[in-house]
Protein backbone atom coordinates (compact mmCIF):
# COMPACT_ATOMS: atom_id res chain seq x y z
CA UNK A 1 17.47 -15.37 3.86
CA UNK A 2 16.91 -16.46 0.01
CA UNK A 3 19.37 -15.22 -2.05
CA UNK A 4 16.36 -13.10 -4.37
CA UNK A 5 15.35 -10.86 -1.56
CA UNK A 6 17.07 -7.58 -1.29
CA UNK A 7 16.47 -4.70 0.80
CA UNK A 8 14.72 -1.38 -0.72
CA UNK A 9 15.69 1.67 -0.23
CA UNK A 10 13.11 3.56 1.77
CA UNK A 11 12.39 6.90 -0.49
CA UNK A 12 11.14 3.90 -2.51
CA UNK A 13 8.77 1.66 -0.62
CA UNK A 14 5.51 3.29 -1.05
CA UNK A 15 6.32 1.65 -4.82
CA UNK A 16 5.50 -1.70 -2.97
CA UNK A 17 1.91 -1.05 -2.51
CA UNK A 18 1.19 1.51 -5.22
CA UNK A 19 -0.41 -0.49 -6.97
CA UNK A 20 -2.91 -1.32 -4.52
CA UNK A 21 -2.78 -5.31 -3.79
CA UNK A 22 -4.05 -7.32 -1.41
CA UNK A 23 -1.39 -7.73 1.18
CA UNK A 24 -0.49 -10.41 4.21
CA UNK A 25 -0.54 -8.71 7.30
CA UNK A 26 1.74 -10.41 9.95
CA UNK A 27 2.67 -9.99 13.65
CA UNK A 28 3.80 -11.60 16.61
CA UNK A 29 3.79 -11.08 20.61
CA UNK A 30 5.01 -13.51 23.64
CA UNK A 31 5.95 -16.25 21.12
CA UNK A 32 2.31 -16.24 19.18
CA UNK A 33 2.30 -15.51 15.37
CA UNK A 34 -0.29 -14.67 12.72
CA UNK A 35 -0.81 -13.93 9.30
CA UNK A 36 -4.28 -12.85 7.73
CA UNK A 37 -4.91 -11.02 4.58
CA UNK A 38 -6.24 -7.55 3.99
CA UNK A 39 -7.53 -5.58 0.91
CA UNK A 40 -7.63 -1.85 2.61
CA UNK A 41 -4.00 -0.91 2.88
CA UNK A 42 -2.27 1.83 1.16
CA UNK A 43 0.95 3.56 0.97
CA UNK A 44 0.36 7.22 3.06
CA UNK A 45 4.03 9.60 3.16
CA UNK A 46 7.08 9.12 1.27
CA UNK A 47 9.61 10.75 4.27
CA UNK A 48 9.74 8.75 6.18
CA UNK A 49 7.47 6.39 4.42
CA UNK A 50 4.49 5.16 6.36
CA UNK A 51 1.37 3.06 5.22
CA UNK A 52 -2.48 2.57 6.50
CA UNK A 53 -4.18 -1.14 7.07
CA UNK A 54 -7.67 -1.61 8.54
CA UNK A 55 -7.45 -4.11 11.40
CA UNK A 56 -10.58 -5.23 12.82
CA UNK A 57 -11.06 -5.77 16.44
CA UNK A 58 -12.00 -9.40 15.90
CA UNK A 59 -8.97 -10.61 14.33
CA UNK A 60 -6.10 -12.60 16.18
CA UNK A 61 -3.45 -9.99 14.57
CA UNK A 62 -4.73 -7.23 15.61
CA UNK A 63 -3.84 -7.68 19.81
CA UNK A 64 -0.22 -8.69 18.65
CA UNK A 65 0.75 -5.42 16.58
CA UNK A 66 -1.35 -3.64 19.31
CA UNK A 67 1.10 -5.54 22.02
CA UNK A 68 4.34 -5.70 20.25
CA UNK A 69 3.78 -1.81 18.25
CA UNK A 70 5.18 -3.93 14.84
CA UNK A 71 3.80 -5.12 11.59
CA UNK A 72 4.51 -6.64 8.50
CA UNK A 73 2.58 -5.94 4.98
CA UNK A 74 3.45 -8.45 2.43
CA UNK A 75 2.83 -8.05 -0.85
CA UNK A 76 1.20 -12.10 -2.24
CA UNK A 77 1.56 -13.20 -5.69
CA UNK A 78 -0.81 -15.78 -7.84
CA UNK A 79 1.62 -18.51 -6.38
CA UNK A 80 0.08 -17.55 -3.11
CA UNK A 81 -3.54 -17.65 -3.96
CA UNK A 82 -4.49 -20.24 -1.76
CA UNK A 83 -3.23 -19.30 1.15
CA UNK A 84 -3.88 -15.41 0.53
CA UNK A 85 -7.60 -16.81 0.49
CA UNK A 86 -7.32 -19.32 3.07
CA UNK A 87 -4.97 -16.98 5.75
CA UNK A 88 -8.13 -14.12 4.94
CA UNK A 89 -11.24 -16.41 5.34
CA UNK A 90 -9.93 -18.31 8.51
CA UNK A 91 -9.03 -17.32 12.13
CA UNK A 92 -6.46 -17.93 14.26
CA UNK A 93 -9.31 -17.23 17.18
CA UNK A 94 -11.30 -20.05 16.23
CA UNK A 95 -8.58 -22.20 14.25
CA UNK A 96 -5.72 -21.99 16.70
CA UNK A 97 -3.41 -23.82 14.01
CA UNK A 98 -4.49 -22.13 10.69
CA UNK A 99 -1.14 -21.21 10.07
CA UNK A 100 -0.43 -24.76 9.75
CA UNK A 101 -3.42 -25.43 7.79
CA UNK A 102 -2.58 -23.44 5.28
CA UNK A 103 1.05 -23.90 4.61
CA UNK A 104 2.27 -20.54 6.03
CA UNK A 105 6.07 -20.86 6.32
CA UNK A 106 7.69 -17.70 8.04
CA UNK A 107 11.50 -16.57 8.41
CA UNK A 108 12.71 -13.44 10.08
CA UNK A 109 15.35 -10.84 9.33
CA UNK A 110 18.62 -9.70 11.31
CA UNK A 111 17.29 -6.53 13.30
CA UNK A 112 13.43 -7.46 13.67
CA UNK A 113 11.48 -9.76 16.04
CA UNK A 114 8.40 -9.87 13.53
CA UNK A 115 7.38 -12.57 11.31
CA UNK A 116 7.87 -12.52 7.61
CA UNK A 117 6.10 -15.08 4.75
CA UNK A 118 8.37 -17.20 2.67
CA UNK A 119 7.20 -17.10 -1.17
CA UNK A 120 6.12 -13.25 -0.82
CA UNK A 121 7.19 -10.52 -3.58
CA UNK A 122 7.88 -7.92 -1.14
CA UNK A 123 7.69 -7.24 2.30
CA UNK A 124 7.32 -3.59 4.71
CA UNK A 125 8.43 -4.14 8.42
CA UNK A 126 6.47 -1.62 9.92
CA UNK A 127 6.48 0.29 13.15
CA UNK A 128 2.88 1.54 14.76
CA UNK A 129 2.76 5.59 15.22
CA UNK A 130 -0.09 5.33 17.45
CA UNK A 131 -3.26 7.12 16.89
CA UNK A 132 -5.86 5.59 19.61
CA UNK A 133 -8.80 7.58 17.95
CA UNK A 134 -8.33 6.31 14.46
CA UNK A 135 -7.49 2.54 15.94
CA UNK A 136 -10.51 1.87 17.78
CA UNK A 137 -13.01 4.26 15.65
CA UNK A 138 -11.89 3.32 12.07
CA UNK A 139 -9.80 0.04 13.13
CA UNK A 140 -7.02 2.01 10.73
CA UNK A 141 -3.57 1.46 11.91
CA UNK A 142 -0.56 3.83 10.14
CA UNK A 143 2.77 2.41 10.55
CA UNK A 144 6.23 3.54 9.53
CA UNK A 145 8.23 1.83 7.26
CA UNK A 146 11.16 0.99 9.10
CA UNK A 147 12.65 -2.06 6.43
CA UNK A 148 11.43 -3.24 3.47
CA UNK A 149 12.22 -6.05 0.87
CA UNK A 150 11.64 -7.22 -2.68
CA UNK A 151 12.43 -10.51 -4.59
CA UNK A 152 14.37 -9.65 -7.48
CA UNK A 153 12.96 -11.61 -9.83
CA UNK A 154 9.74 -9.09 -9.69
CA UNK A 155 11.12 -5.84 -8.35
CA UNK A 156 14.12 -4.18 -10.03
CA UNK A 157 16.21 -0.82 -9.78
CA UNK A 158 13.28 0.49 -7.55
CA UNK A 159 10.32 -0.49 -9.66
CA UNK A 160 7.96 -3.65 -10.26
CA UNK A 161 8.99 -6.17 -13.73
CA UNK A 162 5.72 -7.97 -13.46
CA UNK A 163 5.86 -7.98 -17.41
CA UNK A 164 9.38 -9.66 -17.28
CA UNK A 165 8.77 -12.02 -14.74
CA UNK A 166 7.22 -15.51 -14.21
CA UNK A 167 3.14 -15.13 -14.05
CA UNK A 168 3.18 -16.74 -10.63
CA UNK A 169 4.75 -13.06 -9.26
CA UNK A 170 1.48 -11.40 -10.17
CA UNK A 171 -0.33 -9.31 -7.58
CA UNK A 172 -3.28 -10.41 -5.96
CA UNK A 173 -6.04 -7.58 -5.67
CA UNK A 174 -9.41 -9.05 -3.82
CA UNK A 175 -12.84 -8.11 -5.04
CA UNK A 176 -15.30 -10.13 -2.99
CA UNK A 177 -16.10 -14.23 -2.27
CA UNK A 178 -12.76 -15.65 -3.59
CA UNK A 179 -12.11 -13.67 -6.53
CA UNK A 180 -9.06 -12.33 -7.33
CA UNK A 181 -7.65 -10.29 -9.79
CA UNK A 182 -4.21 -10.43 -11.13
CA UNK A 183 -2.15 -7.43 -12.33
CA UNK A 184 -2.32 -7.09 -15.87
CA UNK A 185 0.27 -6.10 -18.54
CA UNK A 186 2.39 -2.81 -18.02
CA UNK A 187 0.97 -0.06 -20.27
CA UNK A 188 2.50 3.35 -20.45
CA UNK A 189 1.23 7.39 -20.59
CA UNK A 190 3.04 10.02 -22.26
CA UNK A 191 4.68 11.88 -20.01
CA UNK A 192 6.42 14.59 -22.41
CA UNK A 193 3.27 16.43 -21.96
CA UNK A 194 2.81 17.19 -25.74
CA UNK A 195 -0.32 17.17 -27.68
């Protein structure tokens, strides 16, 4: 494992995905793999932490966290903009070898059978708590944060240094037909409460 990823503590993961980016969804079953993007996650419960992602029934990833009860939300950076758009706009059910295509490199970690992307700023390993109403009605999916995992060159003492870091660690966030947004620059409320 690169020597810039370190584990989060837990209490602290819904930081991940506060800030609402566009995330890599990965999962894998009976030796088949798959990454595709999505824009409608969100962080849900801080004990023990859990998050939402809308799966739709026509995506490859979908039967594998069905079929092996795990995912994994990444959290993509402007270094990843390609393949955040290409892994998105592309389908493993009618491109077999998109993974490929697009450049996805994976890696694992000690304890988990699920599929992780190289180059990411953070990662959730996520167990399903199944809810069969809200999966097949809403395609929503809530999962419990189980691990999770920053690079430290963009996520320090619990929070995200986007200001401090490299411009290639930027968030994506989607809005519609290939555009992007990046985060911006930190700004800060005061929080002493006096007027």
């Amino acid at each position: 494992m690169d020597q810039h990823i370190k584990p989060v503590e837990l209490a602290k993961a819904y930081r991940l995905l506060n800030h609402g980016p566009t995330v890599l969804v990965s999962a894998s079953h009976g030796g088949v793999q798959n990454v595709m993007s999505a824009a409608w996650s969100c962080a849900l419960d801080f004990a023990p932490p859990k998050v939402t992602v809308v799966l739709d029934k026509a995506t490859a990833t979908r039967p594998l966290v069905e079929q092996s009860g795990y995912f994994v939300l990444q959290v993509p950076n402007m270094a990843q903009l390609q393949l955040t758009y290409d892994v998105g706009h592309t389908s493993a059910v009618d491109t077999p070898d998109k993974l490929a295509k697009a450049d996805v490199q994976l890696f694992k970690v000690e304890g988990y059978d699920v599929p992780l992307v190289v180059g990411s700023s953070a990662w959730l390993i996520c167990k399903v708590l199944p809810e069969p109403r809200n999966e097949q009605v809403y395609d929503l999916f809530i999962g419990e944060v189980v691990a999770a995992y920053a690079d430290d060159r963009v996520f320090q003492n619990g929070h995200w240094a986007f200001e401090n870091a490299d411009p290639q660690w930027r968030s994506l966030h989607y809005i519609a037909g290939g555009n992007f947004y990046a985060i911006g620059e930190a700004v800060v409320a005061d929080v002493t409460g006096a007027k």
